[in-house]
C-alpha atoms as a PDB file:
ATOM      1  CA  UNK A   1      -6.847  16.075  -7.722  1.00  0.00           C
ATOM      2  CA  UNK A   2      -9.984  16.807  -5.134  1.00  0.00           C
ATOM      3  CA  UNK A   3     -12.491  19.248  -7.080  1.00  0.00           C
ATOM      4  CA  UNK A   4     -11.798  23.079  -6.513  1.00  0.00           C
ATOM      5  CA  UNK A   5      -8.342  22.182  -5.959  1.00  0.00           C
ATOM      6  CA  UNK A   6      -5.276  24.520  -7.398  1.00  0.00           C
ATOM      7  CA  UNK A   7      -2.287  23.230  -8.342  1.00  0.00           C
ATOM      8  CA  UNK A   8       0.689  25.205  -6.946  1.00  0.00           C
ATOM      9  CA  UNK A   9       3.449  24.036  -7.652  1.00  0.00           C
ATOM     10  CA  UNK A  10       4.682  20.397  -9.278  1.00  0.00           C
ATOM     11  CA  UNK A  11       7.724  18.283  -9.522  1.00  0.00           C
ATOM     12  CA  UNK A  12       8.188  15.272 -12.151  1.00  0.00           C
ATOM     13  CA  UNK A  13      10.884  13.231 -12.518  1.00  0.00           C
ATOM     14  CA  UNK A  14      10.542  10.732 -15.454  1.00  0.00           C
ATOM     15  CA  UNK A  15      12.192   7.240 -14.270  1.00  0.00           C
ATOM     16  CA  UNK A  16      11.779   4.903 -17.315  1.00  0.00           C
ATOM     17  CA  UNK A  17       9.557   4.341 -19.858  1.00  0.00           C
ATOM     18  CA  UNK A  18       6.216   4.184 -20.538  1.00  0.00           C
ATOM     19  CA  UNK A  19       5.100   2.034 -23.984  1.00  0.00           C
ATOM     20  CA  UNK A  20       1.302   2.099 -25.189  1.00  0.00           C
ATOM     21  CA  UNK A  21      -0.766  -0.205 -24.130  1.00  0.00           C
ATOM     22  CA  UNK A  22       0.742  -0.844 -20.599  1.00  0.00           C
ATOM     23  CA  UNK A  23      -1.051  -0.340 -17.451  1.00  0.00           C
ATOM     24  CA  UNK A  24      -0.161   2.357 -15.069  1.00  0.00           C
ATOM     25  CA  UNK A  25      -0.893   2.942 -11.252  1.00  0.00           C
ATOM     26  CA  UNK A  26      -0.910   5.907  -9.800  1.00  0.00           C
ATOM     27  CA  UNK A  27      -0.249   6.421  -5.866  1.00  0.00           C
ATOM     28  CA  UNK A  28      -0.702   9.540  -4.192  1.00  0.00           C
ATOM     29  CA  UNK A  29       0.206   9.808  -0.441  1.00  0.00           C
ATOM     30  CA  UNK A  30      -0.021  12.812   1.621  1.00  0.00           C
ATOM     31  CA  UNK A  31       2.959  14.589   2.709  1.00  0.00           C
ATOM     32  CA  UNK A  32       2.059  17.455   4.611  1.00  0.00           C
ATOM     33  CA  UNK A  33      -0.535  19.208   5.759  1.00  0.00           C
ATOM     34  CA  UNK A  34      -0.470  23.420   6.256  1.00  0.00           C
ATOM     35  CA  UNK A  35      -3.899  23.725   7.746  1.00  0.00           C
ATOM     36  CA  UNK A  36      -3.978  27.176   8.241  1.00  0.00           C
ATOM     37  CA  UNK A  37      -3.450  27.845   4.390  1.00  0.00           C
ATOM     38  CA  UNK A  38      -5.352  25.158   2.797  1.00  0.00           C
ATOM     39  CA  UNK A  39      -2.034  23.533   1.469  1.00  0.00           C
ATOM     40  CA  UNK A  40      -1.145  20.122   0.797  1.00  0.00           C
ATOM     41  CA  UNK A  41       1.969  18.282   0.138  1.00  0.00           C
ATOM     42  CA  UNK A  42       1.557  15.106  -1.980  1.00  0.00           C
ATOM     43  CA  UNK A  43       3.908  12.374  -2.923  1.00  0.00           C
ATOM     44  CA  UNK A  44       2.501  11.215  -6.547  1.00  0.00           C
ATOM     45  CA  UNK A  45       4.422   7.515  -8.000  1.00  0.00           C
ATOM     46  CA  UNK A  46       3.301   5.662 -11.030  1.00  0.00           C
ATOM     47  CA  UNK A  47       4.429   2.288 -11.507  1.00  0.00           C
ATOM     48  CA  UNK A  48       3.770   0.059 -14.200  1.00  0.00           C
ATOM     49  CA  UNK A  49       2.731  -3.683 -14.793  1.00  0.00           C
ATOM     50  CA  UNK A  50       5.875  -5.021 -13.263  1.00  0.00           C
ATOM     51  CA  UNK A  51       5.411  -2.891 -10.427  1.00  0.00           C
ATOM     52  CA  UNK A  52       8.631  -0.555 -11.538  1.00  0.00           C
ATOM     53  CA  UNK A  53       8.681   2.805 -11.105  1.00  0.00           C
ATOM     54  CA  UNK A  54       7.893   5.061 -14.205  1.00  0.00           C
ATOM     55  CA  UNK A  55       7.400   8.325 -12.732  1.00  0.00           C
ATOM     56  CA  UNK A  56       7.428   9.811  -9.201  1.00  0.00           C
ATOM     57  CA  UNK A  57       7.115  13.511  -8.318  1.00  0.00           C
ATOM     58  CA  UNK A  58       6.597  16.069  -5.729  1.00  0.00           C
ATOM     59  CA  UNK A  59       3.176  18.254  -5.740  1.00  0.00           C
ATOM     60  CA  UNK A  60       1.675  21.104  -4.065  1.00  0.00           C
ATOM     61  CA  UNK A  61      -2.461  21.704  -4.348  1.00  0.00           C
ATOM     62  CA  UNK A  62      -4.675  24.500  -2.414  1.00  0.00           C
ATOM     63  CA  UNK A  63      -7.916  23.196  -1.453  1.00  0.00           C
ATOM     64  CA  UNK A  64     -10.350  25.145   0.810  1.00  0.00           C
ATOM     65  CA  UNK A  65     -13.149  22.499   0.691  1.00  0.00           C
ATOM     66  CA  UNK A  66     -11.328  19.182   1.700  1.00  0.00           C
ATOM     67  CA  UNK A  67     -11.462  18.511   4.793  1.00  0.00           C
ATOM     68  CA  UNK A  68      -9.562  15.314   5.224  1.00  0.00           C
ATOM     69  CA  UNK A  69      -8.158  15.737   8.957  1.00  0.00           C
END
Protein backbone atom coordinates (compact mmCIF):
# COMPACT_ATOMS: atom_id res chain seq x y z
CA UNK A 1 0.00 0.00 0.00
CA UNK A 2 1.37 3.77 -1.01
CA UNK A 3 2.49 5.51 2.41
CA UNK A 4 -0.35 7.57 4.20
CA UNK A 5 -2.71 5.33 2.62
CA UNK A 6 -6.04 3.99 4.63
CA UNK A 7 -7.42 0.95 4.06
CA UNK A 8 -11.23 1.09 3.67
CA UNK A 9 -12.56 -1.61 3.03
CA UNK A 10 -11.06 -5.32 1.85
CA UNK A 11 -12.20 -8.46 0.22
CA UNK A 12 -10.18 -11.94 0.34
CA UNK A 13 -11.06 -14.90 -1.09
CA UNK A 14 -8.62 -17.79 -0.28
CA UNK A 15 -8.28 -20.04 -3.62
CA UNK A 16 -5.84 -22.87 -2.62
CA UNK A 17 -3.10 -23.33 -0.61
CA UNK A 18 -0.21 -21.82 0.39
CA UNK A 19 2.78 -24.35 1.94
CA UNK A 20 6.05 -22.75 3.56
CA UNK A 21 8.68 -22.20 1.70
CA UNK A 22 6.92 -21.42 -1.68
CA UNK A 23 7.21 -18.26 -3.50
CA UNK A 24 4.37 -15.91 -3.85
CA UNK A 25 3.60 -12.94 -6.32
CA UNK A 26 1.57 -10.43 -5.63
CA UNK A 27 -0.28 -8.27 -8.47
CA UNK A 28 -2.11 -5.29 -7.78
CA UNK A 29 -3.98 -3.52 -10.67
CA UNK A 30 -6.02 -0.51 -10.39
CA UNK A 31 -9.65 -0.65 -10.66
CA UNK A 32 -11.05 2.59 -10.23
CA UNK A 33 -10.29 5.77 -9.60
CA UNK A 34 -12.83 8.38 -7.42
CA UNK A 35 -10.70 11.45 -7.79
CA UNK A 36 -12.70 13.72 -6.06
CA UNK A 37 -12.47 11.57 -2.76
CA UNK A 38 -9.05 10.27 -2.84
CA UNK A 39 -10.39 6.62 -3.38
CA UNK A 40 -9.01 3.79 -5.10
CA UNK A 41 -10.25 0.53 -6.25
CA UNK A 42 -7.59 -2.23 -6.48
CA UNK A 43 -7.66 -5.70 -7.82
CA UNK A 44 -4.94 -7.61 -5.49
CA UNK A 45 -4.00 -11.66 -6.95
CA UNK A 46 -1.27 -13.78 -5.55
CA UNK A 47 -0.15 -16.62 -7.44
CA UNK A 48 2.33 -19.03 -6.60
CA UNK A 49 5.40 -20.86 -8.25
CA UNK A 50 3.27 -22.59 -10.79
CA UNK A 51 1.69 -19.49 -11.60
CA UNK A 52 -1.85 -20.73 -9.87
CA UNK A 53 -3.88 -18.63 -8.16
CA UNK A 54 -3.70 -18.68 -4.26
CA UNK A 55 -5.53 -15.70 -3.32
CA UNK A 56 -7.32 -12.85 -5.14
CA UNK A 57 -9.38 -10.08 -3.51
CA UNK A 58 -11.09 -6.84 -3.86
CA UNK A 59 -9.62 -3.59 -1.93
CA UNK A 60 -10.48 -0.14 -1.23
CA UNK A 61 -7.49 2.50 0.07
CA UNK A 62 -7.83 6.50 0.67
CA UNK A 63 -4.81 8.24 -0.31
CA UNK A 64 -4.59 12.09 -0.45
CA UNK A 65 -0.88 12.20 -1.49
CA UNK A 66 -0.72 9.83 -4.61
CA UNK A 67 -1.06 11.32 -7.39
CA UNK A 68 -0.89 8.64 -10.00
CA UNK A 69 -3.22 10.20 -12.87
Amino acid sequence: MWKGSVLLKQEIKYKNPIFYGEKIILKVKILQVIESKHIYKLETLCVNDDDKLVIDGISYIHNKIVNII
